[in-house]
N, C-alpha and C. Protein backbone atom coordinates (compact mmCIF):
# COMPACT_ATOMS: atom_id res chain seq x y z
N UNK A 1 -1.31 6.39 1.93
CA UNK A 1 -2.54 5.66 2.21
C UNK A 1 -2.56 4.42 1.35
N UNK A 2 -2.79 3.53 1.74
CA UNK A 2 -3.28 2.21 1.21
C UNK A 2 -4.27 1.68 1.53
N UNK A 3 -5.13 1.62 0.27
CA UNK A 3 -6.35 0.35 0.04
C UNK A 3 -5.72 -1.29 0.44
N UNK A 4 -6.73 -1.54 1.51
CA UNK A 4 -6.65 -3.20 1.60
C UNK A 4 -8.08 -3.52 1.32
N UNK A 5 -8.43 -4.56 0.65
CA UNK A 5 -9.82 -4.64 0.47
C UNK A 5 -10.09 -5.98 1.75
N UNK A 6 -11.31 -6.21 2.47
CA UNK A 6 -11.88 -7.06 2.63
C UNK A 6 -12.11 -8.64 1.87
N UNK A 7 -11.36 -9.54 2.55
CA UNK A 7 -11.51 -10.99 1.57
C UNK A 7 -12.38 -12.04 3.14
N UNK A 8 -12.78 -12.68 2.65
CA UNK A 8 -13.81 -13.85 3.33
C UNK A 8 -12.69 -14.54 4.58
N UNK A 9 -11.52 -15.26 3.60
CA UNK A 9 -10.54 -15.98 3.62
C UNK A 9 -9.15 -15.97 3.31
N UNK A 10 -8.30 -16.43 3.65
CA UNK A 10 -6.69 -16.87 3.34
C UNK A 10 -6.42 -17.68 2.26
N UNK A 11 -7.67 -18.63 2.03
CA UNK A 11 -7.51 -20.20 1.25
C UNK A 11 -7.70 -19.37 -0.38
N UNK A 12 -7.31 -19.90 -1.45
CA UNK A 12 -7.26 -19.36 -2.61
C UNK A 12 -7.21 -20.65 -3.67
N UNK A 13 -7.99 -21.94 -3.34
CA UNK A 13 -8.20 -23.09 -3.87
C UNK A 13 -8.88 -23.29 -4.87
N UNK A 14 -9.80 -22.21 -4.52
CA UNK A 14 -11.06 -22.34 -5.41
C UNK A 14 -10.83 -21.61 -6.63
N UNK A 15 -10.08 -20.54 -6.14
CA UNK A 15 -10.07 -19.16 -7.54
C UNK A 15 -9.21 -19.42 -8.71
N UNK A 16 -9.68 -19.52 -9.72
CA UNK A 16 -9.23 -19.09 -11.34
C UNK A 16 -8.84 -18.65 -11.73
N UNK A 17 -7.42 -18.46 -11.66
CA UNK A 17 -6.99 -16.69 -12.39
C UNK A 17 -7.90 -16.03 -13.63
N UNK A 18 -8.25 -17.58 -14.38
CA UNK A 18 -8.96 -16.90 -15.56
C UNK A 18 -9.88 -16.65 -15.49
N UNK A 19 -11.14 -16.68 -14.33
CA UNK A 19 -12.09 -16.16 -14.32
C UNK A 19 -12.61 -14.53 -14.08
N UNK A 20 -11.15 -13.84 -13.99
CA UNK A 20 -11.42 -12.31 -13.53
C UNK A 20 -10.59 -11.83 -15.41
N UNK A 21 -11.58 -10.87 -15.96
CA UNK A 21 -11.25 -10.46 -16.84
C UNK A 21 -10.01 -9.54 -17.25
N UNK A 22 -8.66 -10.24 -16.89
CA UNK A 22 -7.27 -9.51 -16.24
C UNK A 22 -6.52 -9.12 -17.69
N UNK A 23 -6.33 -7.94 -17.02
CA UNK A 23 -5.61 -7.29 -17.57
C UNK A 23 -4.06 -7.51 -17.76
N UNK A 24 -3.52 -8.49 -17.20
CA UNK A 24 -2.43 -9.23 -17.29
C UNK A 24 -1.57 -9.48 -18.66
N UNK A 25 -0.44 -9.78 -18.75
CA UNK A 25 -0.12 -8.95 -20.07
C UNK A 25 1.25 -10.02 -20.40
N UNK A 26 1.99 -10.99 -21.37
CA UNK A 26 2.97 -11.29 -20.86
C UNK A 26 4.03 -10.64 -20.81
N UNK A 27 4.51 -10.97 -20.03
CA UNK A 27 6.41 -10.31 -19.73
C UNK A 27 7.27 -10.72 -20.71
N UNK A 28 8.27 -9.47 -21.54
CA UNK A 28 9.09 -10.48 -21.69
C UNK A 28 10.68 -9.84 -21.34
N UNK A 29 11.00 -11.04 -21.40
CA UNK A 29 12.44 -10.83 -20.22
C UNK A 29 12.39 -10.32 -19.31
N UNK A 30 12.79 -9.16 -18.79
CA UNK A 30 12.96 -8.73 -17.55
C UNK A 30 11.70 -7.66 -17.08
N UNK A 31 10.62 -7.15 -18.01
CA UNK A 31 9.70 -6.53 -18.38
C UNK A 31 8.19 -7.45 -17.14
N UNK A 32 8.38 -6.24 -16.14
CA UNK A 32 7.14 -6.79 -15.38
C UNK A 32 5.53 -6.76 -16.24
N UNK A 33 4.88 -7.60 -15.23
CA UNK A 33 3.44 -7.94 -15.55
C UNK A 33 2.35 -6.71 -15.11
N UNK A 34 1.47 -7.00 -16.21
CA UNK A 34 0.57 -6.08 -15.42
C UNK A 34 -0.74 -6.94 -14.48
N UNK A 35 -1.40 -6.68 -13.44
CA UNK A 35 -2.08 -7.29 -13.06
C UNK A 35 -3.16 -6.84 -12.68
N UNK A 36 -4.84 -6.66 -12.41
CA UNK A 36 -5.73 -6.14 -12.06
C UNK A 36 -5.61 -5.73 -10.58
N UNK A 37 -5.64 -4.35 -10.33
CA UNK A 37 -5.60 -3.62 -9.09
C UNK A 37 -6.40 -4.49 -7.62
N UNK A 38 -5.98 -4.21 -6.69
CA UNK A 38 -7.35 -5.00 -5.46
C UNK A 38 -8.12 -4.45 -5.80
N UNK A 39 -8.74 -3.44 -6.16
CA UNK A 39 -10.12 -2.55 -6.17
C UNK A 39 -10.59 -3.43 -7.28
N UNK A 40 -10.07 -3.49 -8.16
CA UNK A 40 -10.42 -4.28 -9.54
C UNK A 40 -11.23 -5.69 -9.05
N UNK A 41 -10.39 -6.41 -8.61
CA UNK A 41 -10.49 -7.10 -7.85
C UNK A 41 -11.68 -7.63 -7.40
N UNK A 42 -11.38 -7.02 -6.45
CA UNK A 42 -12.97 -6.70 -5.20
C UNK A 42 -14.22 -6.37 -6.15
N UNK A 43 -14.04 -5.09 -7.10
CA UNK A 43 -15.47 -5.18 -7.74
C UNK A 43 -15.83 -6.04 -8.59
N UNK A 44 -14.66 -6.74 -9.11
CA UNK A 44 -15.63 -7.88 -9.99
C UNK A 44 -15.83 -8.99 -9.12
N UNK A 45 -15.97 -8.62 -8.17
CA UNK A 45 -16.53 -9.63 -6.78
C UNK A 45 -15.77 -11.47 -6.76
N UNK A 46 -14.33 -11.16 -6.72
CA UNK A 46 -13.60 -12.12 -6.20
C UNK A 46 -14.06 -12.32 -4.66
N UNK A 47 -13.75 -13.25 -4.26
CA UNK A 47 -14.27 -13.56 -2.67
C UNK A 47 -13.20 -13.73 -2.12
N UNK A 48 -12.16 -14.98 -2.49
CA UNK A 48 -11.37 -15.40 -1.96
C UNK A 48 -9.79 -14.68 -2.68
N UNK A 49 -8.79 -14.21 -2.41
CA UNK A 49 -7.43 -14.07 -2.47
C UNK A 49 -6.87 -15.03 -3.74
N UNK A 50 -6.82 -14.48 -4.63
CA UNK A 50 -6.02 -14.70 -5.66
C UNK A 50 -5.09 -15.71 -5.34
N UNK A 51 -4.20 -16.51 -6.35
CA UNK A 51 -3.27 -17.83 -5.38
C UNK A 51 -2.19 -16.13 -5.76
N UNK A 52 -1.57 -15.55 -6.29
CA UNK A 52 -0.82 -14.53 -6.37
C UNK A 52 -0.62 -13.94 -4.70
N UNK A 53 -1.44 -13.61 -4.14
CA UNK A 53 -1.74 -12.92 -3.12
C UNK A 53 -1.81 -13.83 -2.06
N UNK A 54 -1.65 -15.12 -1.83
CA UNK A 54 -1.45 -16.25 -0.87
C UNK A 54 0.13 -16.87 -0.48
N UNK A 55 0.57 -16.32 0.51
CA UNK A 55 2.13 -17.21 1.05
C UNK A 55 1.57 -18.89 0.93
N UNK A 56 2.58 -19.30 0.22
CA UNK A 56 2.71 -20.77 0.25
C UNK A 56 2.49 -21.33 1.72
N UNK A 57 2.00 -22.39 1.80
CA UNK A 57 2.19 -23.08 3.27
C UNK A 57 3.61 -23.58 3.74
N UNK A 58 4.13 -23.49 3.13
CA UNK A 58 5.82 -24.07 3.46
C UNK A 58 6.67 -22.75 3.92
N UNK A 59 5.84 -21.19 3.52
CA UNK A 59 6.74 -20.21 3.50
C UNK A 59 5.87 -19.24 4.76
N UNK A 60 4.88 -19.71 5.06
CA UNK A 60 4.37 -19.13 6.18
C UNK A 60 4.74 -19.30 8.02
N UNK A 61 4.47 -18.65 8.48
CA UNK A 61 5.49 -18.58 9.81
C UNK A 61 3.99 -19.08 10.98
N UNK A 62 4.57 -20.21 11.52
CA UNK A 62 3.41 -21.02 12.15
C UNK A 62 2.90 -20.10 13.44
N UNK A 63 4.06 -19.36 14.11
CA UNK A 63 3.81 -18.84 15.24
C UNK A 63 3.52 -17.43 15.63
N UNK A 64 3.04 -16.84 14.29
CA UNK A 64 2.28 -15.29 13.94
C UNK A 64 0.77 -15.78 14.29
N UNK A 65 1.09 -14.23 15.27
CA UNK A 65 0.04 -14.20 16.04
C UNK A 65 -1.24 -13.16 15.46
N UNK A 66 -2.86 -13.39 15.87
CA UNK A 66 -3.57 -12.26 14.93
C UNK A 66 -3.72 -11.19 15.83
N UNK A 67 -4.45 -10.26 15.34
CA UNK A 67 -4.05 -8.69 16.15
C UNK A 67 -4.48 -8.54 17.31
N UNK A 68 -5.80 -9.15 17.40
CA UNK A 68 -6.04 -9.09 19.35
C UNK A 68 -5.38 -10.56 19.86
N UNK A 69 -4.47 -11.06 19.42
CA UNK A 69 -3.53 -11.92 20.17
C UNK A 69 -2.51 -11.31 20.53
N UNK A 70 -2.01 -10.40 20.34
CA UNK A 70 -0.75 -9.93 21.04
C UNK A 70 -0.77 -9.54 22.22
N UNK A 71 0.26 -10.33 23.01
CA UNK A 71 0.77 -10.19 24.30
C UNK A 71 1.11 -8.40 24.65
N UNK A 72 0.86 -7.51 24.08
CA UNK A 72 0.77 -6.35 24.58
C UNK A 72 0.73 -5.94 23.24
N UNK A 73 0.21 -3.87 23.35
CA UNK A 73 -0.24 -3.44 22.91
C UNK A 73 1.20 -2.84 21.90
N UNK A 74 0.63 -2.17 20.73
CA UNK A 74 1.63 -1.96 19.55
C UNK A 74 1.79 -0.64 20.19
N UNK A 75 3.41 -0.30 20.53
CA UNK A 75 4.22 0.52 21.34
C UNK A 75 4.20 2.09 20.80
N UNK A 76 3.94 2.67 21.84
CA UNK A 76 3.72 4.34 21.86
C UNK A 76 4.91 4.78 21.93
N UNK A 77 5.24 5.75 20.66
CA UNK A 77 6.52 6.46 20.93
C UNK A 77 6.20 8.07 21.26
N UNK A 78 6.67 8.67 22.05
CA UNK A 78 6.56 10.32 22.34
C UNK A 78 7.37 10.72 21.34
N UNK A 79 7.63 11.27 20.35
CA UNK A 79 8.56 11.89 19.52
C UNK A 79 9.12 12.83 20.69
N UNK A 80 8.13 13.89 21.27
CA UNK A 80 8.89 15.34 22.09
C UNK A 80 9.50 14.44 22.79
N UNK A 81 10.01 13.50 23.21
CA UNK A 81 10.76 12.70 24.48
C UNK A 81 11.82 11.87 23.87
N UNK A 82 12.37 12.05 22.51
CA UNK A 82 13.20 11.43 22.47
C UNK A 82 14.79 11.35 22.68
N UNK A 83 14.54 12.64 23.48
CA UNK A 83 16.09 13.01 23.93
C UNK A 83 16.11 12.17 25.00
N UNK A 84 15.48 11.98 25.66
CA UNK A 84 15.86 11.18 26.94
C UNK A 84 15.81 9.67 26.63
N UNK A 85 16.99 9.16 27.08
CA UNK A 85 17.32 7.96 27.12
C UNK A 85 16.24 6.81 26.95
N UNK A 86 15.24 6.97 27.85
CA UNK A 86 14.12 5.88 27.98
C UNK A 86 13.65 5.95 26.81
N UNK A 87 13.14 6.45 26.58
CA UNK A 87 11.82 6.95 25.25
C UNK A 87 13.02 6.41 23.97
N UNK A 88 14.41 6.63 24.07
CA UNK A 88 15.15 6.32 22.60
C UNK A 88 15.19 4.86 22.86
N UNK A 89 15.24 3.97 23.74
CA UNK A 89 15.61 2.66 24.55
C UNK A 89 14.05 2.07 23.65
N UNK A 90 13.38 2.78 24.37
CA UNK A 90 11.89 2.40 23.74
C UNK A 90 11.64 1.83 22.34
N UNK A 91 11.97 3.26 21.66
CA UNK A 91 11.96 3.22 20.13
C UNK A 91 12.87 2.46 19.48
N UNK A 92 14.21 2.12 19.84
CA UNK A 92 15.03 0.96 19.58
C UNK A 92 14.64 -0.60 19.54
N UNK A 93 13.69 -0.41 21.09
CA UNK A 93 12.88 -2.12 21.11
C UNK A 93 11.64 -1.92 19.99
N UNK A 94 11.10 -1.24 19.86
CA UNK A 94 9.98 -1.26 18.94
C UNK A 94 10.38 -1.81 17.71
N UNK A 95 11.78 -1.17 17.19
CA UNK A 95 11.92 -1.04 15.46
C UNK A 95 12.62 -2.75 15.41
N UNK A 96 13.46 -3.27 16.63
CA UNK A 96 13.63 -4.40 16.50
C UNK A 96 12.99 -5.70 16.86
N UNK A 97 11.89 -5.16 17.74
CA UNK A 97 10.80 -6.25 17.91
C UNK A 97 9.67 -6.40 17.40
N UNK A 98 8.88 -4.95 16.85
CA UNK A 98 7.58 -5.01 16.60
C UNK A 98 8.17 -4.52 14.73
N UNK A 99 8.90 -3.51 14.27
CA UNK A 99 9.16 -3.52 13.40
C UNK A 99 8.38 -1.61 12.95
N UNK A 100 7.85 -1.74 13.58
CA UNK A 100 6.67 -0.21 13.80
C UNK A 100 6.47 0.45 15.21
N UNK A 101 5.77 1.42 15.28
CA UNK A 101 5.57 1.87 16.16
C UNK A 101 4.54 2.78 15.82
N UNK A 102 3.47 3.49 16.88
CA UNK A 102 2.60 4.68 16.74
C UNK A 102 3.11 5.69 17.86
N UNK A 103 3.20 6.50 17.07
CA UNK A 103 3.43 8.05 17.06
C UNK A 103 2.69 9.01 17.46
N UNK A 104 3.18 9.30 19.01
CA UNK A 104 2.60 10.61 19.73
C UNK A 104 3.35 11.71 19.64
N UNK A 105 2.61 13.23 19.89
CA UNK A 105 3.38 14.33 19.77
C UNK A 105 3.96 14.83 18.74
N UNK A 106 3.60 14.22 17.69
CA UNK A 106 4.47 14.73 16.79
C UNK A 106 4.83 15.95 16.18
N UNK A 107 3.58 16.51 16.46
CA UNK A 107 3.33 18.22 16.25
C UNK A 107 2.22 18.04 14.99
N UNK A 108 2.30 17.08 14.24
CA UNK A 108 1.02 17.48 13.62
C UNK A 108 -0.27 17.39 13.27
N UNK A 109 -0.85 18.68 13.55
CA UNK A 109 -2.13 19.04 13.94
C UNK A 109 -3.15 17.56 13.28
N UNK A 110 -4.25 17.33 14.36
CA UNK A 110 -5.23 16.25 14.06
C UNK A 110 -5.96 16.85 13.08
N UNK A 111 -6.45 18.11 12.80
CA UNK A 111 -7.53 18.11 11.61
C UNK A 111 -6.31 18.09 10.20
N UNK A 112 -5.48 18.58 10.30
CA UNK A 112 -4.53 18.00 8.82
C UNK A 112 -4.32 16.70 8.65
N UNK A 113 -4.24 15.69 9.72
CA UNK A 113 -4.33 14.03 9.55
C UNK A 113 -5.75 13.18 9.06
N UNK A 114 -6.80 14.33 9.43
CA UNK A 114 -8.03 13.83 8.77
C UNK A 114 -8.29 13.84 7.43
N UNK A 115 -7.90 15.82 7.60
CA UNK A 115 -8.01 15.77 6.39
C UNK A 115 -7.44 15.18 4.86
N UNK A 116 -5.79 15.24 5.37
CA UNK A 116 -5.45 14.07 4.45
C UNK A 116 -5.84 12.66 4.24
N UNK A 117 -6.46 12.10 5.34
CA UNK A 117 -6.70 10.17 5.46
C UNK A 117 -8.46 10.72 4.61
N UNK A 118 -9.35 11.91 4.78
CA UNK A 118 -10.48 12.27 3.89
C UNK A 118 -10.29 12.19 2.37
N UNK A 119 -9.00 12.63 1.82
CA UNK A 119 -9.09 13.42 0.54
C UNK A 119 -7.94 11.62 0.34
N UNK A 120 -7.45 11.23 0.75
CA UNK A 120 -6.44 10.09 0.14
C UNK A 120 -8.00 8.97 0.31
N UNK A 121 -9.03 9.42 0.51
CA UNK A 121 -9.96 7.83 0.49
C UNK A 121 -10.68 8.06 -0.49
N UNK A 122 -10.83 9.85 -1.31
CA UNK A 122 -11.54 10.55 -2.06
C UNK A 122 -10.85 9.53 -3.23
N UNK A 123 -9.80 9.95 -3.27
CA UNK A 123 -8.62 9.52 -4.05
C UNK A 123 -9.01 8.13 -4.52
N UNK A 124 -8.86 7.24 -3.72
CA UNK A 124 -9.16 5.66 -4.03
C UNK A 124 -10.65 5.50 -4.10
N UNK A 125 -11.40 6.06 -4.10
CA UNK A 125 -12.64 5.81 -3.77
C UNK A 125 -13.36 6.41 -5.88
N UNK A 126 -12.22 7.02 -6.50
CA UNK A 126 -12.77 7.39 -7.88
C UNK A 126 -12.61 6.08 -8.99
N UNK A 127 -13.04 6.00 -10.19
CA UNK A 127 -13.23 5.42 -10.61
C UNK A 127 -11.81 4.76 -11.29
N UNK A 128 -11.47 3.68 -11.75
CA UNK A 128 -10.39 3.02 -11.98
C UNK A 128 -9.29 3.88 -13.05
N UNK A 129 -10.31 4.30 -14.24
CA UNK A 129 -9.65 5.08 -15.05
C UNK A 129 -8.78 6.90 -14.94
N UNK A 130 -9.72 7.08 -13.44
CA UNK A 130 -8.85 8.44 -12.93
C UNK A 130 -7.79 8.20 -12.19
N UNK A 131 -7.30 7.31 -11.45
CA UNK A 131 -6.11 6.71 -10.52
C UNK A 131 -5.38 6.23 -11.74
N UNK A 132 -5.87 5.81 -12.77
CA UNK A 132 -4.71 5.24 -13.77
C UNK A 132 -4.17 6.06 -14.30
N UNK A 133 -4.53 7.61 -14.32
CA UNK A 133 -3.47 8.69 -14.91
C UNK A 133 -2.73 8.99 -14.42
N UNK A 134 -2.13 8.75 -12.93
CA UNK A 134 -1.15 8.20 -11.86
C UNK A 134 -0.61 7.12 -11.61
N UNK A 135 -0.70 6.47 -13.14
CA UNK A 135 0.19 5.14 -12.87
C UNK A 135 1.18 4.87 -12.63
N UNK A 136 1.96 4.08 -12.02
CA UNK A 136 3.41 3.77 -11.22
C UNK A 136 3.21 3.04 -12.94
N UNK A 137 2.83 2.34 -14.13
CA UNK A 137 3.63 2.00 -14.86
C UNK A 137 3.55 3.00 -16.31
N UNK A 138 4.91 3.21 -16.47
CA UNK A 138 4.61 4.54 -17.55
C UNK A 138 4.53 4.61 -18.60
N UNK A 139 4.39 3.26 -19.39
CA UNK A 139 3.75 3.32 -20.52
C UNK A 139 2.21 2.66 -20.77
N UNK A 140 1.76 2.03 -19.64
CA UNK A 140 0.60 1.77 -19.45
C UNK A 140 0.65 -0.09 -19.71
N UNK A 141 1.71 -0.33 -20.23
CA UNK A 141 2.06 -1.73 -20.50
C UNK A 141 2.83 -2.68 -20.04
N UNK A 142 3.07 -2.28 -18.68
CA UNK A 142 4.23 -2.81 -17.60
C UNK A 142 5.52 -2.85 -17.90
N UNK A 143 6.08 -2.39 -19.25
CA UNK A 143 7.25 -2.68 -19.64
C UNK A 143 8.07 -1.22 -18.51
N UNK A 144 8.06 -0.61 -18.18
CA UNK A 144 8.44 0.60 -17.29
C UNK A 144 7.34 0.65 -16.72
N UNK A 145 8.64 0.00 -15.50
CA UNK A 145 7.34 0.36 -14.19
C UNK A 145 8.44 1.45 -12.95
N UNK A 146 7.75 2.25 -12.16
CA UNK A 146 8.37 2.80 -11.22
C UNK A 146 7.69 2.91 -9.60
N UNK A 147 8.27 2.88 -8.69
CA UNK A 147 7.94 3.23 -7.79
C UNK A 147 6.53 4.44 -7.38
N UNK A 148 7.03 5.58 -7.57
CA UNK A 148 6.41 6.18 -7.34
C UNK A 148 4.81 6.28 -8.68
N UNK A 149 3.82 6.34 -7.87
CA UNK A 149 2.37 6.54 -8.34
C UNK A 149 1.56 5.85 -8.06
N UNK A 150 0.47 5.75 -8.96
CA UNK A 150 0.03 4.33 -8.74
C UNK A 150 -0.35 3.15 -8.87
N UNK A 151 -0.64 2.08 -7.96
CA UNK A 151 -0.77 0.71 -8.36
C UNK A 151 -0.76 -0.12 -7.24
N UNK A 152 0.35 -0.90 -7.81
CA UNK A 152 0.79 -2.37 -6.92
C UNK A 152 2.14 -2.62 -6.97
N UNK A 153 2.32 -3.89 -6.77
CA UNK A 153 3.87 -4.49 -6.84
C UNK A 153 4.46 -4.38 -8.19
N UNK A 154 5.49 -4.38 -8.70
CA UNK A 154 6.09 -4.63 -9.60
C UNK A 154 5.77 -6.34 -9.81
N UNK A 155 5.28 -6.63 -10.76
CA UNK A 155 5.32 -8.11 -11.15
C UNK A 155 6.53 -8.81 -11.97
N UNK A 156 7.46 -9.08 -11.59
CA UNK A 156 8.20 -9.66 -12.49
C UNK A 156 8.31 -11.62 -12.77
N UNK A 157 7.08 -12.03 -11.97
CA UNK A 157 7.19 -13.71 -12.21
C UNK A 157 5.76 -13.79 -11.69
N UNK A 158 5.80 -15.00 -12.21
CA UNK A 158 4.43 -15.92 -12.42
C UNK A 158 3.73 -16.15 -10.86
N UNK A 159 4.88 -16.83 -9.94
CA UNK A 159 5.15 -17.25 -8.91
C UNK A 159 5.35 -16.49 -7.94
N UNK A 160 5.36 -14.93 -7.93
CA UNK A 160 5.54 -13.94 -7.23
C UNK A 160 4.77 -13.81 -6.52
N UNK A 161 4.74 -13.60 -4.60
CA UNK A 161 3.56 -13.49 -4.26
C UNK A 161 3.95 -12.07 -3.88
N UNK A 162 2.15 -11.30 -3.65
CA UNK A 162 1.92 -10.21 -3.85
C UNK A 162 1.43 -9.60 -2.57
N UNK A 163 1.28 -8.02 -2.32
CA UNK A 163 0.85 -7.76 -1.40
C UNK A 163 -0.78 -7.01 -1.78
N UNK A 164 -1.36 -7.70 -0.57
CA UNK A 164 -2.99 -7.53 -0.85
C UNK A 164 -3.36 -6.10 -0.34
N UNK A 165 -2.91 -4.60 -1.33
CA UNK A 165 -3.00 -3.65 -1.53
C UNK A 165 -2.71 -2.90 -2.41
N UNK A 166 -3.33 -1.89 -3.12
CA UNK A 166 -2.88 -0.87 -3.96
C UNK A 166 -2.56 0.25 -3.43
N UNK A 167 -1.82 1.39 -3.55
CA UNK A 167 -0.87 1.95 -3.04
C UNK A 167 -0.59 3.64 -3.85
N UNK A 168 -0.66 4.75 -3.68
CA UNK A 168 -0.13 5.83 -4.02
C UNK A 168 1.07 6.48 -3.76
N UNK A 169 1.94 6.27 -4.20
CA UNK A 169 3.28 6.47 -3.73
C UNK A 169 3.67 7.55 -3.86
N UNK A 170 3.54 8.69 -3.13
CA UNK A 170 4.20 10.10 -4.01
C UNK A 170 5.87 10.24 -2.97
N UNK A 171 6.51 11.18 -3.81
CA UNK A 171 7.77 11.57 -3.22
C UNK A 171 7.44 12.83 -2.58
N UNK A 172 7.60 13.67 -1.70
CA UNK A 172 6.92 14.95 -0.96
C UNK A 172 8.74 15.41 -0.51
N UNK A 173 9.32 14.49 -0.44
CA UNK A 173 11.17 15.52 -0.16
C UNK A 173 12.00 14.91 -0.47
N UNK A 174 12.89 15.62 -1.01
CA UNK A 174 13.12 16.90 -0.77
C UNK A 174 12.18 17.55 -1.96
N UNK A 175 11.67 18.59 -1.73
CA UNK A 175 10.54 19.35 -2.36
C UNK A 175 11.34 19.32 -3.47
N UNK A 176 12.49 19.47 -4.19
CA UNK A 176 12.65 19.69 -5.10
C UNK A 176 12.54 18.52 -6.24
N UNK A 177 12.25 17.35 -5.80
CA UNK A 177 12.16 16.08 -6.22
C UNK A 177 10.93 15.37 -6.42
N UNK A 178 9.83 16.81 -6.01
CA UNK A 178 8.37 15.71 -6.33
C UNK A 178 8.36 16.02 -7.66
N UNK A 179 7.69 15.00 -8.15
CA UNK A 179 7.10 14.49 -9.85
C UNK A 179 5.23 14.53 -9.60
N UNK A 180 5.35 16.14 -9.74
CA UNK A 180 3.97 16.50 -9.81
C UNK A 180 2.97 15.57 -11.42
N UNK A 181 3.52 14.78 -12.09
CA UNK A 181 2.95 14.10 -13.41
C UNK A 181 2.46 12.94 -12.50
N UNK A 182 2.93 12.55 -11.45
CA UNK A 182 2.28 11.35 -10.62
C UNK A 182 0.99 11.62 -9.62
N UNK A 183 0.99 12.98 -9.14
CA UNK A 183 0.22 13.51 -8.39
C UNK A 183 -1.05 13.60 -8.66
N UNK A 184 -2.12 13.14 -8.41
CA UNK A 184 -4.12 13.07 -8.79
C UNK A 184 -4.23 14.51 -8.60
N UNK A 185 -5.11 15.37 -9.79
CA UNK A 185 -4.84 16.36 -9.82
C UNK A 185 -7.12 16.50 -9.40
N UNK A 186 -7.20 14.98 -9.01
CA UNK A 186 -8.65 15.11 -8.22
C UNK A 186 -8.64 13.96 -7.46
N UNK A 187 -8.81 14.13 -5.85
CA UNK A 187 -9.60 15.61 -5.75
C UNK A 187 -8.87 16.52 -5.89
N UNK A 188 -9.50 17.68 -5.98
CA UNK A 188 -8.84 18.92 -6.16
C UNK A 188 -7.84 19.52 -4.96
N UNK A 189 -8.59 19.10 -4.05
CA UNK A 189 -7.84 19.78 -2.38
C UNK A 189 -6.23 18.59 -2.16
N UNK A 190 -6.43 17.67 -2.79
CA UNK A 190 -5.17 16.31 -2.55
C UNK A 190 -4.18 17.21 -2.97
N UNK A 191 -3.18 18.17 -3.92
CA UNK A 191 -2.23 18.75 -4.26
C UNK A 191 -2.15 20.02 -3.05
N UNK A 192 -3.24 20.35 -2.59
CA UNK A 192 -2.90 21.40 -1.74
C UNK A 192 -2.50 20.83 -0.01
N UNK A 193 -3.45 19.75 0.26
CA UNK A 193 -3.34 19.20 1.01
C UNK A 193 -1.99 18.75 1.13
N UNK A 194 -1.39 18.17 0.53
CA UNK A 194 -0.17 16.92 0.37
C UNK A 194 0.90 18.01 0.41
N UNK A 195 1.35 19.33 -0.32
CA UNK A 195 1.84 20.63 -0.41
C UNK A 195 2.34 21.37 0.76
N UNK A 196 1.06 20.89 1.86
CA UNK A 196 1.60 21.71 2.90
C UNK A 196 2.90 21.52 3.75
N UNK A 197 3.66 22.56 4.36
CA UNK A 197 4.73 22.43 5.44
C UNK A 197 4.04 21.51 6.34
């Protein structure tokens, strides 16, 4: 699950880095940055997108289209149908044209998809200092940062642009490979939930 927060705008002209009380930290050498979460963000009531979080105008792609502009709808794959030729033909054009696809049949049950998208909003929805005992950086000072937990991007430059989300990354397989020390041990139901076959 990923938090995207709500922004006004694209434009990031106006904003200050120094006006948000950041937790930002310097790097040194190869030692990423730390940076204030989107949630962070959002509650100290930024409006507009950070310049961090803005593609340059020189690096943006003129002929991206917005979501009810697309010339057809984002492509249905049958999982139970992928033995047959069509349906794999399908899923081949998807991953090389659209890059994604949504997923029918898959076998699993709709109240376990709620309930996980319920308890992963529980999750983001607690206060800053309980998601930070799941930090993707493990000394709390960006100098070790990892993938899995949580946060954001790895920051390693000034100039880096970023993606406008924070993120829980857990590993779930091979079962023998989750790092239950990353796992929110609230809500309480998220370890049982996430656990299941």
């Amino acid at each position: 699950y990923t938090y995207r927060a709500p922004v006004s705008s694209t434009s990031s002209e106006q904003w200050c880095p120094n006006s948000y009380p950041s937790t930002e930290m310097a790097a040194s050498d190869e030692s990423p940055m730390v940076r204030p979460t989107v949630q962070e963000l959002t509650a100290a009531g930024v409006e507009e997108p950070p310049r961090q979080y803005v593609l340059p105008e020189q690096d943006r792609h003129g002929d991206l289209l917005a979501a009810d502009e697309f010339p057809e709808p984002t492509p249905l794959i049958d999982l139970s149908r992928l033995t047959d030729a069509d349906e794999a033909e399908r899923l081949r054009a998807a991953l090389q044209t659209w890059g994604f696809f949504l997923a029918t049949n898959h076998g699993i049950e709709d109240s376990l998809m709620d309930a996980m998208m319920s308890v992963s909003r529980e999750f983001f929805r607690q206060p800053a200092e309980e998601k930070q005992k799941c930090s993707n950086l493990v000394d709390g000072n960006g100098k070790d940062y990892q993938v899995e937990g949580y946060g954001s991007d790895k920051v390693v430059s000034e100039d880096q642009v970023l993606n406008w989300s924070d993120r829980l990354h857990l590993r779930v397989e091979p079962e023998g490979e989750r790092n239950f020390a990353k796992w929110p041990s609230h809500p309480e139901s998220f370890r049982l939930l996430t656990s299941l076959p």
